[in-house]
N, C-alpha and C. Protein backbone atom coordinates (compact mmCIF):
# COMPACT_ATOMS: atom_id res chain seq x y z
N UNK A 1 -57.37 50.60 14.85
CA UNK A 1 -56.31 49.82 15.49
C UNK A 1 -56.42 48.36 15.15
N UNK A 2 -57.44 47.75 14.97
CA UNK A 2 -57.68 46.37 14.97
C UNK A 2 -57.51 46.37 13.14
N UNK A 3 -57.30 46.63 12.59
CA UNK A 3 -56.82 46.93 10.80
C UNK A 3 -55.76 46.66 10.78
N UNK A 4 -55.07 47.72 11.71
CA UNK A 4 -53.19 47.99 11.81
C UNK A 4 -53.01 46.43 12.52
N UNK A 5 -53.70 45.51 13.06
CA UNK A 5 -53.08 44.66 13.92
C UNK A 5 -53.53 43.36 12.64
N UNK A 6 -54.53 43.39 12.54
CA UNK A 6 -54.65 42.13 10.99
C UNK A 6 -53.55 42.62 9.85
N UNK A 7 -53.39 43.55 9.58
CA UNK A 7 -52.10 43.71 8.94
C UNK A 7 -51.23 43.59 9.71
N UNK A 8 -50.73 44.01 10.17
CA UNK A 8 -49.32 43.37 11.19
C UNK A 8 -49.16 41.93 11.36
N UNK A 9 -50.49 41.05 11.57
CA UNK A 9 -50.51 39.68 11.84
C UNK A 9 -49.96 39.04 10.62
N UNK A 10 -50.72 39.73 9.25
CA UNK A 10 -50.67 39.28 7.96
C UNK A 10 -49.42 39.23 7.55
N UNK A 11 -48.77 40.37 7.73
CA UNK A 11 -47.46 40.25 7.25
C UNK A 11 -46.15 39.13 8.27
N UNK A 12 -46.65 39.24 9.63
CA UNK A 12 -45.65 38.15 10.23
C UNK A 12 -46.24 36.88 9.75
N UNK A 13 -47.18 36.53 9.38
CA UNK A 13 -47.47 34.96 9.20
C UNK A 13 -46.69 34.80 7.45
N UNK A 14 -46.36 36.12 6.79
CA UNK A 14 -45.99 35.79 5.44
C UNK A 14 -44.46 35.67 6.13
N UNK A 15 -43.99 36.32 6.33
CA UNK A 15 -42.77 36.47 6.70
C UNK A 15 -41.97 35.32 7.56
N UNK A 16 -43.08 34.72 8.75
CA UNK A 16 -42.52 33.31 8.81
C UNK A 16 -42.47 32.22 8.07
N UNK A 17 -43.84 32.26 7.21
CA UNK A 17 -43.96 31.43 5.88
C UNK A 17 -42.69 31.57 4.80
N UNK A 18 -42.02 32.75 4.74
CA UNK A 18 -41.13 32.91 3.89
C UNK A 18 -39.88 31.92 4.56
N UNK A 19 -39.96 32.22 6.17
CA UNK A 19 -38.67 32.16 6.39
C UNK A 19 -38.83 30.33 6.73
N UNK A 20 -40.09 29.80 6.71
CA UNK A 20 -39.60 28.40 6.87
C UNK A 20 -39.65 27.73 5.64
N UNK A 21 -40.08 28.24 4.31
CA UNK A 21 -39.89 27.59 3.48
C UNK A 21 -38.38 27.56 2.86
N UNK A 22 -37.57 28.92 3.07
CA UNK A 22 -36.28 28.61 2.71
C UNK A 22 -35.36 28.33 3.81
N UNK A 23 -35.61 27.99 4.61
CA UNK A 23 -35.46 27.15 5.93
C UNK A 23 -35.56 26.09 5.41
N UNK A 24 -36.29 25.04 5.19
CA UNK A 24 -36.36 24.04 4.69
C UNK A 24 -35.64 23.52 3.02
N UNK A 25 -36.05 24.69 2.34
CA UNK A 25 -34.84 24.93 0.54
C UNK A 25 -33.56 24.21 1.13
N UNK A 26 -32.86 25.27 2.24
CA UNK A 26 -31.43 25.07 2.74
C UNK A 26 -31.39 24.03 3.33
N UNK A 27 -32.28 23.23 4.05
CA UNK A 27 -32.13 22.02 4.81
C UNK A 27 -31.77 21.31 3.66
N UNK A 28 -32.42 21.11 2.58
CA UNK A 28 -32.45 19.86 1.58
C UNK A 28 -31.05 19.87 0.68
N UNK A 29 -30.67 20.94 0.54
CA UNK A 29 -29.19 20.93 -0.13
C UNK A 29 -28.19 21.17 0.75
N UNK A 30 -28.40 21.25 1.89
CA UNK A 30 -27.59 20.89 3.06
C UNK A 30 -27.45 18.99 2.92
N UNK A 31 -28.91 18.42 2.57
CA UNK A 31 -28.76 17.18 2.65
C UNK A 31 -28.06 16.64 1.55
N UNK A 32 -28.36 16.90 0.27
CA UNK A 32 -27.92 16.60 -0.87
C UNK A 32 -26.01 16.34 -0.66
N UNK A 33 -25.60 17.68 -0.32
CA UNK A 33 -24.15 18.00 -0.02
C UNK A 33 -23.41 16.71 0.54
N UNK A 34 -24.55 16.35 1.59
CA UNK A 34 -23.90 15.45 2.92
C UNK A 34 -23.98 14.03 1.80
N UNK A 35 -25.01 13.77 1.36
CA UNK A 35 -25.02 12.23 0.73
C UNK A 35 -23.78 12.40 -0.43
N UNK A 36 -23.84 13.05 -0.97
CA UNK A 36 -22.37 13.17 -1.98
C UNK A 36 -20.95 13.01 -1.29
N UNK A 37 -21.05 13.13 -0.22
CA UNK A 37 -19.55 13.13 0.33
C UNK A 37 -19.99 11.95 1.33
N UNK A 38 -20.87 10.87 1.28
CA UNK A 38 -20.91 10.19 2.05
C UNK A 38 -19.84 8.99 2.10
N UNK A 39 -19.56 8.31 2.82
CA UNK A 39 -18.53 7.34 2.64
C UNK A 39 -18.94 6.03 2.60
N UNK A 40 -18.59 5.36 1.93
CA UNK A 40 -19.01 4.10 1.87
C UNK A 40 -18.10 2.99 1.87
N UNK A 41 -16.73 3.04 2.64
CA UNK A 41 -15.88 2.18 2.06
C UNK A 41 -15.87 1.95 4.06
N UNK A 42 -16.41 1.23 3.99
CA UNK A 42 -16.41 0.63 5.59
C UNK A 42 -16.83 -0.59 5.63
N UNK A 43 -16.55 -1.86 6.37
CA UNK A 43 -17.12 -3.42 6.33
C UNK A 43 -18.49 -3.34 6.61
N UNK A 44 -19.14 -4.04 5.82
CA UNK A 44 -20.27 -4.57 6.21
C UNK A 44 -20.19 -5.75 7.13
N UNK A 45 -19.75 -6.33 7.49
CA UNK A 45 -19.84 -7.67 7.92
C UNK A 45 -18.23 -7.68 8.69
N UNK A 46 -17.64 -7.69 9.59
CA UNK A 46 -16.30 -8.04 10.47
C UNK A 46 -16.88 -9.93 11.30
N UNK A 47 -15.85 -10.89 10.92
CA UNK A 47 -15.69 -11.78 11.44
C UNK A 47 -14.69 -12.18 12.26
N UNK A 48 -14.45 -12.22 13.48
CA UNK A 48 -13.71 -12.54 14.41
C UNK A 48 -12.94 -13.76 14.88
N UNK A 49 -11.64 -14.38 14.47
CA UNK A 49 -11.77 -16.22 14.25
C UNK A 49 -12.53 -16.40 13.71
N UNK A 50 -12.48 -16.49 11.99
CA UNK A 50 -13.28 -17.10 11.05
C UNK A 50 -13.09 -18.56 11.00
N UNK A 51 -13.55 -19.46 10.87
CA UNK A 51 -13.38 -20.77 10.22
C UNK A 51 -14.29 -20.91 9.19
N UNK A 52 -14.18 -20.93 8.07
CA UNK A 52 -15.00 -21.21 7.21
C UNK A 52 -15.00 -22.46 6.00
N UNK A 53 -16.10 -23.36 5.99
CA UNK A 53 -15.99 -24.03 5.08
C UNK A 53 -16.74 -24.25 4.11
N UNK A 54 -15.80 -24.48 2.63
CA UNK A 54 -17.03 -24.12 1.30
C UNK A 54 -16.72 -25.62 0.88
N UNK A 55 -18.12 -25.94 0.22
CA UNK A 55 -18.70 -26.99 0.10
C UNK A 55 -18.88 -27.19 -1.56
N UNK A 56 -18.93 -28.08 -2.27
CA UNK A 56 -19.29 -28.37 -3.72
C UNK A 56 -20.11 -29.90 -3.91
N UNK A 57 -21.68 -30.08 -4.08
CA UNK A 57 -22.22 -31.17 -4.21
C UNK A 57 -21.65 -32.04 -2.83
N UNK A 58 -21.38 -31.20 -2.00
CA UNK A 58 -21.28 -32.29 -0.75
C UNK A 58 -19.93 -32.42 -0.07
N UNK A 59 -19.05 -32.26 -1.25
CA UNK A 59 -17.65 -32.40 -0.50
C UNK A 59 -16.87 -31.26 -0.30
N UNK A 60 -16.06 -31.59 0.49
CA UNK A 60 -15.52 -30.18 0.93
C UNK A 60 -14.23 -29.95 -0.13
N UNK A 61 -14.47 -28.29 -0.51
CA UNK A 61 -13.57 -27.35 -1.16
C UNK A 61 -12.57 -27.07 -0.65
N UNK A 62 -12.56 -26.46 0.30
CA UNK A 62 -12.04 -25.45 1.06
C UNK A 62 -12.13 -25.04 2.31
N UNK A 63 -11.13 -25.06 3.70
CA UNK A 63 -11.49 -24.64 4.31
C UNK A 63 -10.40 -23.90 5.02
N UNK A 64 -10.92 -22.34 5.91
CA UNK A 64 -10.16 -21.26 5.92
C UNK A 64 -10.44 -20.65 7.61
N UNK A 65 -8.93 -20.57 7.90
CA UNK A 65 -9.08 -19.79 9.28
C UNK A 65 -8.40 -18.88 8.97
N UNK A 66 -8.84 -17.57 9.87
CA UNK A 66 -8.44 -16.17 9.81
C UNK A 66 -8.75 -15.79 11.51
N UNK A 67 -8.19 -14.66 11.70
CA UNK A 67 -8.02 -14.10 13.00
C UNK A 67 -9.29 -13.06 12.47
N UNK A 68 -9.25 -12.22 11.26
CA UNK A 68 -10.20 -11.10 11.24
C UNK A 68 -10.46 -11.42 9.80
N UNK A 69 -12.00 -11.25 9.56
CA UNK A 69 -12.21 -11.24 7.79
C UNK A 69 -13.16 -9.77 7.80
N UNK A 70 -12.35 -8.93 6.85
CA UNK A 70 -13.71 -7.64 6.73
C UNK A 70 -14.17 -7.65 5.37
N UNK A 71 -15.54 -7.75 5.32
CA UNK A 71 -16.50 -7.38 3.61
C UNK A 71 -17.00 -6.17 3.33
N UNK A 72 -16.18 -5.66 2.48
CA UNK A 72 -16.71 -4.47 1.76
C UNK A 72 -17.42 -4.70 0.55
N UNK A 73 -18.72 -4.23 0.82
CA UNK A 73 -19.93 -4.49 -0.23
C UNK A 73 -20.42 -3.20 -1.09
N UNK A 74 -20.49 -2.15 -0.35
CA UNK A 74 -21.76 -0.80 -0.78
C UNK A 74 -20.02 -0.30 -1.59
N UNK A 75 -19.21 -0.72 -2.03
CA UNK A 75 -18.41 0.17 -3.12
C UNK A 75 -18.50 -0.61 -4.20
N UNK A 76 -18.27 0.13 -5.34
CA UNK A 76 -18.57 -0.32 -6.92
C UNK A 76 -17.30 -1.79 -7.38
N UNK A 77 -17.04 -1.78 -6.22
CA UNK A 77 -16.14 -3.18 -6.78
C UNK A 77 -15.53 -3.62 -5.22
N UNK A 78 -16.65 -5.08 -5.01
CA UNK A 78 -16.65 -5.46 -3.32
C UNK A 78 -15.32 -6.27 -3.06
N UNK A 79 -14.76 -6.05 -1.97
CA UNK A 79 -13.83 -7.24 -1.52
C UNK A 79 -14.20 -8.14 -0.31
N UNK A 80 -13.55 -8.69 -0.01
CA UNK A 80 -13.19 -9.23 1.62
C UNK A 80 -11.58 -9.39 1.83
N UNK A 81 -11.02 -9.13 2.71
CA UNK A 81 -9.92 -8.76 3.35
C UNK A 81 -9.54 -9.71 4.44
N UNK A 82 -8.05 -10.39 4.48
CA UNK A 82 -7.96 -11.06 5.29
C UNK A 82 -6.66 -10.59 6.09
N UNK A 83 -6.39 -9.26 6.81
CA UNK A 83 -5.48 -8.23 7.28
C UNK A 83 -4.72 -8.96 8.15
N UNK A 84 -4.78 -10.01 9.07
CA UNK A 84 -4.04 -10.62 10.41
C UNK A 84 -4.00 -11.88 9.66
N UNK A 85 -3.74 -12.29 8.53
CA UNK A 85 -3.10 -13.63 7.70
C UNK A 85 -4.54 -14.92 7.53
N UNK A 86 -4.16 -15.38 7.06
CA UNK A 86 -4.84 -16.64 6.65
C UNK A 86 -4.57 -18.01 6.51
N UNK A 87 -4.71 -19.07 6.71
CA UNK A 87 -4.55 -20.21 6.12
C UNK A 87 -5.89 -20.86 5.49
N UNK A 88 -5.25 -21.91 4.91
CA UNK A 88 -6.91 -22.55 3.55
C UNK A 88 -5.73 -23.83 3.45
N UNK A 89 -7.06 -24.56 3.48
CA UNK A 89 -6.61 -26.21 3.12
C UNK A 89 -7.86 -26.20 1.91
N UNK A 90 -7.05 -26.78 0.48
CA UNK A 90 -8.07 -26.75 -0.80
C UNK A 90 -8.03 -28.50 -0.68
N UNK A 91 -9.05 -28.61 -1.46
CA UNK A 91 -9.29 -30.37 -1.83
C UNK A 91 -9.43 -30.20 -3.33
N UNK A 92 -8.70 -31.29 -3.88
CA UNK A 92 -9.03 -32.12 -5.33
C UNK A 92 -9.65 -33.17 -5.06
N UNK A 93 -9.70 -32.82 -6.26
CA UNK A 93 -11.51 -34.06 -6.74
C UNK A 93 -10.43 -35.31 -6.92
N UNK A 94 -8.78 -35.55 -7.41
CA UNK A 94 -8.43 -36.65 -7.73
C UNK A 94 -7.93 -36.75 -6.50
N UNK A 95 -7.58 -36.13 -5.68
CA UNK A 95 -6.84 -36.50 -4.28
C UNK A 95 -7.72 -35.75 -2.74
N UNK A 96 -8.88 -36.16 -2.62
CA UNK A 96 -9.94 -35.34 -1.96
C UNK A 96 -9.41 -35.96 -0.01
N UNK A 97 -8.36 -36.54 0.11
CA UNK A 97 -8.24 -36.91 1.32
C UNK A 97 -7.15 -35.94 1.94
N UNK A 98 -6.12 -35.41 0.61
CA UNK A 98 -4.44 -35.00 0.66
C UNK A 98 -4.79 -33.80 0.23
N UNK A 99 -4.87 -32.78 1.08
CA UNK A 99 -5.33 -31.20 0.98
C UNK A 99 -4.13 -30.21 0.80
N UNK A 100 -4.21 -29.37 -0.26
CA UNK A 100 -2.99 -28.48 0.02
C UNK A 100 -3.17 -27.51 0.23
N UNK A 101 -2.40 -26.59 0.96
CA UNK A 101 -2.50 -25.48 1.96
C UNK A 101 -1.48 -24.23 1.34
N UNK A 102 -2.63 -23.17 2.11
CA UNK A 102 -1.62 -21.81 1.41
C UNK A 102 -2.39 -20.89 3.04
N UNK A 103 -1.08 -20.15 3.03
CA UNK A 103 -0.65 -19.34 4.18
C UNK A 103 -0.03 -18.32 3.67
N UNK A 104 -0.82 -17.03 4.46
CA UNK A 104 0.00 -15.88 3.94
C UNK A 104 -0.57 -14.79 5.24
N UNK A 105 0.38 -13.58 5.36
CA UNK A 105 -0.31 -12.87 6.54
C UNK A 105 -1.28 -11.77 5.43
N UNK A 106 -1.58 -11.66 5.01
CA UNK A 106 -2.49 -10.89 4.18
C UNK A 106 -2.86 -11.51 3.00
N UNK A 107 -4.68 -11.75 2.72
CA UNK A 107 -4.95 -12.08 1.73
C UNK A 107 -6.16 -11.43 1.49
N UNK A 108 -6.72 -11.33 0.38
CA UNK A 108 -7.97 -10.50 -0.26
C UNK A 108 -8.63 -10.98 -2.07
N UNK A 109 -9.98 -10.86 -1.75
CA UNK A 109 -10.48 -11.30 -2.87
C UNK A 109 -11.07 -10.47 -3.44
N UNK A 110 -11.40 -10.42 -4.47
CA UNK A 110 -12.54 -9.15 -5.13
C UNK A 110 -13.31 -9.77 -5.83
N UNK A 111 -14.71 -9.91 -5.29
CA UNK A 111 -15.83 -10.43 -5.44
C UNK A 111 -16.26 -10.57 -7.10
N UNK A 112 -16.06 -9.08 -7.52
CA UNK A 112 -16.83 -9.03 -9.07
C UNK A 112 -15.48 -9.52 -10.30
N UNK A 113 -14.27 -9.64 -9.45
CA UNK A 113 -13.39 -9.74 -10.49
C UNK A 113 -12.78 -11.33 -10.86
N UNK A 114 -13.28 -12.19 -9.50
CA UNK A 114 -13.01 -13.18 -9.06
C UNK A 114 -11.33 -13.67 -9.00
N UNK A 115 -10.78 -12.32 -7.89
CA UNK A 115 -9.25 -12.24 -8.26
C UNK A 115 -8.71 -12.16 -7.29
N UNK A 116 -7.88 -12.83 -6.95
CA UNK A 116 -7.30 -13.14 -5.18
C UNK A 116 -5.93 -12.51 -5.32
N UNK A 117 -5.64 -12.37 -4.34
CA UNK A 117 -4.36 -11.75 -3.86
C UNK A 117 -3.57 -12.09 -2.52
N UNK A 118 -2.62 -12.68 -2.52
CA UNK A 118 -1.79 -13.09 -1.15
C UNK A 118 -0.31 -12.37 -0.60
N UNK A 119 0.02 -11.81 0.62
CA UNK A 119 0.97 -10.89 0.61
C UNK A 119 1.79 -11.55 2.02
N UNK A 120 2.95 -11.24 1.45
CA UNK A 120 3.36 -11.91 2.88
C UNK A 120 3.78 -13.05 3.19
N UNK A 121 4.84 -13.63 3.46
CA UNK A 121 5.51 -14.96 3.65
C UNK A 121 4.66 -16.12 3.06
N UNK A 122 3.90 -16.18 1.90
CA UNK A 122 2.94 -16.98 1.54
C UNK A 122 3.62 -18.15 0.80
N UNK A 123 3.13 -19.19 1.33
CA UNK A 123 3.47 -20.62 1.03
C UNK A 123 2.66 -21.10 0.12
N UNK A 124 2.82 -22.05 -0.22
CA UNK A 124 1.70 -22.62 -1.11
C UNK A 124 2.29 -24.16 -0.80
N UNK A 125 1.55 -25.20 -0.93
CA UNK A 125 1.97 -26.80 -0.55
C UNK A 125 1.00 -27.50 -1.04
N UNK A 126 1.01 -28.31 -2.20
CA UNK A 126 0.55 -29.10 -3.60
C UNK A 126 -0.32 -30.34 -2.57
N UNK A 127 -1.37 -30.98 -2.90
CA UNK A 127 -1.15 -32.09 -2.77
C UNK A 127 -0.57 -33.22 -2.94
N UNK A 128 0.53 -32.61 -3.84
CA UNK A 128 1.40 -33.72 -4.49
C UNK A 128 3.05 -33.46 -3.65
N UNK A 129 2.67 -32.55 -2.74
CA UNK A 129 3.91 -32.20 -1.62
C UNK A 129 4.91 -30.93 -2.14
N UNK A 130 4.89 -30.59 -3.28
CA UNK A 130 5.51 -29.17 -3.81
C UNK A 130 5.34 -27.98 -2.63
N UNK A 131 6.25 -27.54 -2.45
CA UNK A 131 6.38 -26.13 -1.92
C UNK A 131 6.85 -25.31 -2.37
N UNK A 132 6.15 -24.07 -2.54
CA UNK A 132 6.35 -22.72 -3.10
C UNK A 132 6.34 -22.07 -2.47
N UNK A 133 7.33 -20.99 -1.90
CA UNK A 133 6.85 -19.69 -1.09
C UNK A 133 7.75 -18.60 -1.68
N UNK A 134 6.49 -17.44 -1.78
CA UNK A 134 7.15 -16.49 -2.38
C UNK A 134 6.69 -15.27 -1.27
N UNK A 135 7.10 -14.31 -2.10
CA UNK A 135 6.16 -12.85 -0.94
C UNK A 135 5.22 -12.34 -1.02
N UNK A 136 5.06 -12.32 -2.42
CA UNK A 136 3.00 -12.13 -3.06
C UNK A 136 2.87 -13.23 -4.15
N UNK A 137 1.71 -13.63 -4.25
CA UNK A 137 0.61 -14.13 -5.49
C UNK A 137 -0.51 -13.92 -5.68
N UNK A 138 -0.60 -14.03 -7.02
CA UNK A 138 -2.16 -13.74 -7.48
C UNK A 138 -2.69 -14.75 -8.17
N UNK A 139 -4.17 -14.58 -7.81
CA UNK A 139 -4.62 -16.05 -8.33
C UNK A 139 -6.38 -15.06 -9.57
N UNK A 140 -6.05 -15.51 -11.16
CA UNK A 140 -7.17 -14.51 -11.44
C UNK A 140 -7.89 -16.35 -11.79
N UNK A 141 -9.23 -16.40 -11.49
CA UNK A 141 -9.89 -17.34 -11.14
C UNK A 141 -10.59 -17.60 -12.33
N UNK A 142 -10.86 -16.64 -12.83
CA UNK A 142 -11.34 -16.50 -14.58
C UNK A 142 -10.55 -17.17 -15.51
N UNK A 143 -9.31 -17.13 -15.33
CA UNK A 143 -8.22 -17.11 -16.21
C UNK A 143 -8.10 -18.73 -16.05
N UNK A 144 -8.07 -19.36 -14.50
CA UNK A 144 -7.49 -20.56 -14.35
C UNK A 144 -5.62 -20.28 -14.26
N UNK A 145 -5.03 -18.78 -13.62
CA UNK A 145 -3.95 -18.33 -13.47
C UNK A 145 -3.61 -18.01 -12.26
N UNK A 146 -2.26 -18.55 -12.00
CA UNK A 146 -1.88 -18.35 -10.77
C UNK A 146 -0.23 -17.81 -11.21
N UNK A 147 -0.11 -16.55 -10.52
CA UNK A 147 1.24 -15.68 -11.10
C UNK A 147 2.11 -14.62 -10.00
N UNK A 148 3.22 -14.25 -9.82
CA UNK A 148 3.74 -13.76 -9.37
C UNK A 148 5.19 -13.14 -9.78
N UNK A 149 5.61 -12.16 -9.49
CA UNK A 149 6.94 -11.45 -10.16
C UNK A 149 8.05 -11.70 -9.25
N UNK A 150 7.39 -11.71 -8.13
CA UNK A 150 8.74 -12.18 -7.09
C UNK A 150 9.68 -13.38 -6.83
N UNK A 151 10.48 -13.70 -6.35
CA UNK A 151 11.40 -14.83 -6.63
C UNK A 151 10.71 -15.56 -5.87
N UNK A 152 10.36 -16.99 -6.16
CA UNK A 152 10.01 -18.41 -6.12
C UNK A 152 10.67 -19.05 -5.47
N UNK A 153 10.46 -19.99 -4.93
CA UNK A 153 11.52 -20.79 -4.07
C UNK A 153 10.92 -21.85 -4.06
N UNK A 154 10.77 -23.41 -4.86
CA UNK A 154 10.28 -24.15 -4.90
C UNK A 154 11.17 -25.87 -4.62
N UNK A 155 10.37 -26.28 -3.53
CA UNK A 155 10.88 -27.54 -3.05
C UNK A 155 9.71 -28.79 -3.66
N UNK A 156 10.42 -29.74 -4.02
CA UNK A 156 9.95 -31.00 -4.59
C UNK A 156 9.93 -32.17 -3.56
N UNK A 157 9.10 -33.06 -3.19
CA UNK A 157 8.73 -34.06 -2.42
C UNK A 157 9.91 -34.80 -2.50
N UNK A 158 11.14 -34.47 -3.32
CA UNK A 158 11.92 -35.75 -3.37
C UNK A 158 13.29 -34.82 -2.99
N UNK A 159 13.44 -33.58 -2.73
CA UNK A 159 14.38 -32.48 -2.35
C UNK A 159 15.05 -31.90 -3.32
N UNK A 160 14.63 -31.81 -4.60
CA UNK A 160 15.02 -30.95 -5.42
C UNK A 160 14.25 -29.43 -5.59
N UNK A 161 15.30 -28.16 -5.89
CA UNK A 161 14.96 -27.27 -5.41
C UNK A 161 14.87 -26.19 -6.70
N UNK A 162 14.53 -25.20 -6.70
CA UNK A 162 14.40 -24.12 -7.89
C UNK A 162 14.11 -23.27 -7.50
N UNK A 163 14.71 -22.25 -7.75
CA UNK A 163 14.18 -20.86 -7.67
C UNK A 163 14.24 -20.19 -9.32
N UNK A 164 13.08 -19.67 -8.65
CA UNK A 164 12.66 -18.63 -10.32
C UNK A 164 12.55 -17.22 -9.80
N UNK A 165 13.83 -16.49 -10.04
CA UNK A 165 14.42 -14.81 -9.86
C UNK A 165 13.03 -13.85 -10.20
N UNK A 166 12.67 -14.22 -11.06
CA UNK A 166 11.66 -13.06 -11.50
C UNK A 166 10.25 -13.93 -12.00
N UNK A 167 10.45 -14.80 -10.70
CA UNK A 167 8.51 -14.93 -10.75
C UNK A 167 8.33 -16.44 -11.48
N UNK A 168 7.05 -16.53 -11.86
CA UNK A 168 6.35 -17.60 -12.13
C UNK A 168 4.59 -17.39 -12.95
N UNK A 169 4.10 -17.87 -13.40
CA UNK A 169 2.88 -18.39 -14.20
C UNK A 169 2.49 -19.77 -14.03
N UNK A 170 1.67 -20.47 -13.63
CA UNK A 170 1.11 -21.32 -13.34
C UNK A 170 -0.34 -21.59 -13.54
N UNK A 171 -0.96 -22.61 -14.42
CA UNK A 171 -2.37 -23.26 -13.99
C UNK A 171 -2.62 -23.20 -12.39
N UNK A 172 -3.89 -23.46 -12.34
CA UNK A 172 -4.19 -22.74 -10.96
C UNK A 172 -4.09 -24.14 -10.16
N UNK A 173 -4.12 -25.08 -10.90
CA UNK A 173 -4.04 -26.33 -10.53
C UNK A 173 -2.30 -26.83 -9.79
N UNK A 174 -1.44 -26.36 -10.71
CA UNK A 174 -0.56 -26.83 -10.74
C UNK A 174 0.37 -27.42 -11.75
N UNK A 175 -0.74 -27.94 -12.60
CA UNK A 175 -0.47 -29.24 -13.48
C UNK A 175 0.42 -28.81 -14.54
N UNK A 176 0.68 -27.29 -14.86
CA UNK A 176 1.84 -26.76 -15.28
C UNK A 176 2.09 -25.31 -14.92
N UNK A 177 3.67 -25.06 -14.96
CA UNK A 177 3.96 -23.97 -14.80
C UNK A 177 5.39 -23.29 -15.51
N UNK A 178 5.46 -21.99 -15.49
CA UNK A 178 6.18 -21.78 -16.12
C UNK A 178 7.20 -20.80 -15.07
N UNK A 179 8.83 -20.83 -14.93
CA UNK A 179 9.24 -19.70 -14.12
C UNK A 179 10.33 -18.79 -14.68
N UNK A 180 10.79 -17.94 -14.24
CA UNK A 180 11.93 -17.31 -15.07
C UNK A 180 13.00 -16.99 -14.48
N UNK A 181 13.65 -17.30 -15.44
CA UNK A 181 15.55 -16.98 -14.61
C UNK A 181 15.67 -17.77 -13.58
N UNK A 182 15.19 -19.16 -13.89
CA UNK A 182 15.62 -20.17 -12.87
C UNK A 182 16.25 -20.62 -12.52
N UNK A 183 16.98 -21.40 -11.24
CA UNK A 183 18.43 -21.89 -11.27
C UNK A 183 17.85 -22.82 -10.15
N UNK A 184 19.15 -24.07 -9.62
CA UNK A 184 18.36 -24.88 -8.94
C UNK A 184 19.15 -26.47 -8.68
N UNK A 185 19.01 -27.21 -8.17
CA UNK A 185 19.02 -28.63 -8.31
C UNK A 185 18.07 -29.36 -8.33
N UNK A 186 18.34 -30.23 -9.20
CA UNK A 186 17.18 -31.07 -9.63
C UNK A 186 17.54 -32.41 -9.46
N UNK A 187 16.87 -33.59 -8.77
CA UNK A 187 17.00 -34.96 -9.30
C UNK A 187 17.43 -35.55 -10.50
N UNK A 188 18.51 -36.06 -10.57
CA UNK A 188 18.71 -36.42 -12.18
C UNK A 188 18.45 -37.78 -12.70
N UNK A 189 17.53 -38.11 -11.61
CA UNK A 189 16.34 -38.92 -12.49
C UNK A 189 15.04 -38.41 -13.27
N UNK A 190 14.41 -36.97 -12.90
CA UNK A 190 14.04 -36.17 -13.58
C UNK A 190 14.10 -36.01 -14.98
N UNK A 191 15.55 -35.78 -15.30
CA UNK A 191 16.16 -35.33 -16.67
C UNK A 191 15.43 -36.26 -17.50
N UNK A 192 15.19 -36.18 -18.67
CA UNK A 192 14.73 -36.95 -19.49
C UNK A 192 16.08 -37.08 -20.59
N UNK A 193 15.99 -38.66 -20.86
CA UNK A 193 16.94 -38.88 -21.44
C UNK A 193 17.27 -38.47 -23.09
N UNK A 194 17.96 -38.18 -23.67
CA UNK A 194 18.43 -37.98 -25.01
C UNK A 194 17.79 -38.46 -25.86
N UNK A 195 16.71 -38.03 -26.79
CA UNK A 195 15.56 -38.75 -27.90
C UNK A 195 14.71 -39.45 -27.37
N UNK A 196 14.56 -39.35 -26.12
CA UNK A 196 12.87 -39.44 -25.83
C UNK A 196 11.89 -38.44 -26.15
């Protein structure tokens, strides 16, 4: 009897041995499964009333209020998101007192591409007093390009007006631009005279 019972023992200790090692097999490609379908497109970072200000050797760049800013980091190409609108007052280095401002209810950047995007009643206002508002722009930061397909609506410090039907191209500066299918009034002190 005590034979029949060390065998009996022998075989349940194999038999649980069997059953927790593929007990454990199945745990691990149970895990595998789960990390492959894991998600990763969620904020790292939510800011609540942002104010933020960016700085260069001391003077101020830029500075930006938002109601909500979310950063998406852990995906292969990060943004930050500005979903409840934005405003930004920029500074020039030749006019660092006279800030111009851009407003839009949606704006977003993409970190690795260095490429902005503005949606939404977005203004734009020069330091030199120009107003632009269109419904989207893009700004690719690489390029030194600032562009849009939508109609333009541009006011001049002195009340001359333009619209460009199908968009615009611009230095990111300002300092030139190009628009299309424009129409408009202009100051006709502007005009440049005949063989100049």
């Amino acid at each position: 009897m005590s034979l029949y019972r060390k065998i009996f023992y022998k075989n349940i200790a194999a038999c649980l041995g069997c059953a927790i090692f593929f007990a454990l097999n199945s745990c691990d490609e149970d895990l595998t499964k789960i990390s492959k379908n894991k998600n990763v497109n969620f904020p790292s970072q939510i800011i609540n009333n942002a104010q933020i200000v960016q700085r260069d050797s001391g003077l101020v760049k830029l500075r930006a209020n938002a109601a909500l800013i979310e950063k998406y980091e852990y995906i292969d190409s990060p943004y930050i998101v500005a979903r409840k609108g934005i405003n930004i007052l920029f500074y020039d280095k030749k006019k660092p007192n006279i800030p111009g401002k851009i407003t839009a209810k949606y704006a977003k950047f993409n970190e690795k591409k260095k490429f902005y995007e503005a949606k939404g009643n977005v203004k734009i206002i020069t330091n030199e007093n120009q107003m632009f508002a269109m419904q989207s722009v893009y700004w690719d930061q690489n390029k030194k390009l600032i562009y849009t397909s939508d109609t333009v609506y541009v006011t001049d410090k002195d009340g001359s007006t333009l619209v460009g039907a199908q968009g615009m191209r611009a230095k990111d500066d300002f300092s030139e631009y190009t628009f299309y299918n424009n129409s408009g009034n202009i100051n006709a002190k502007k005009i440049p005279e005949k063989g100049r």
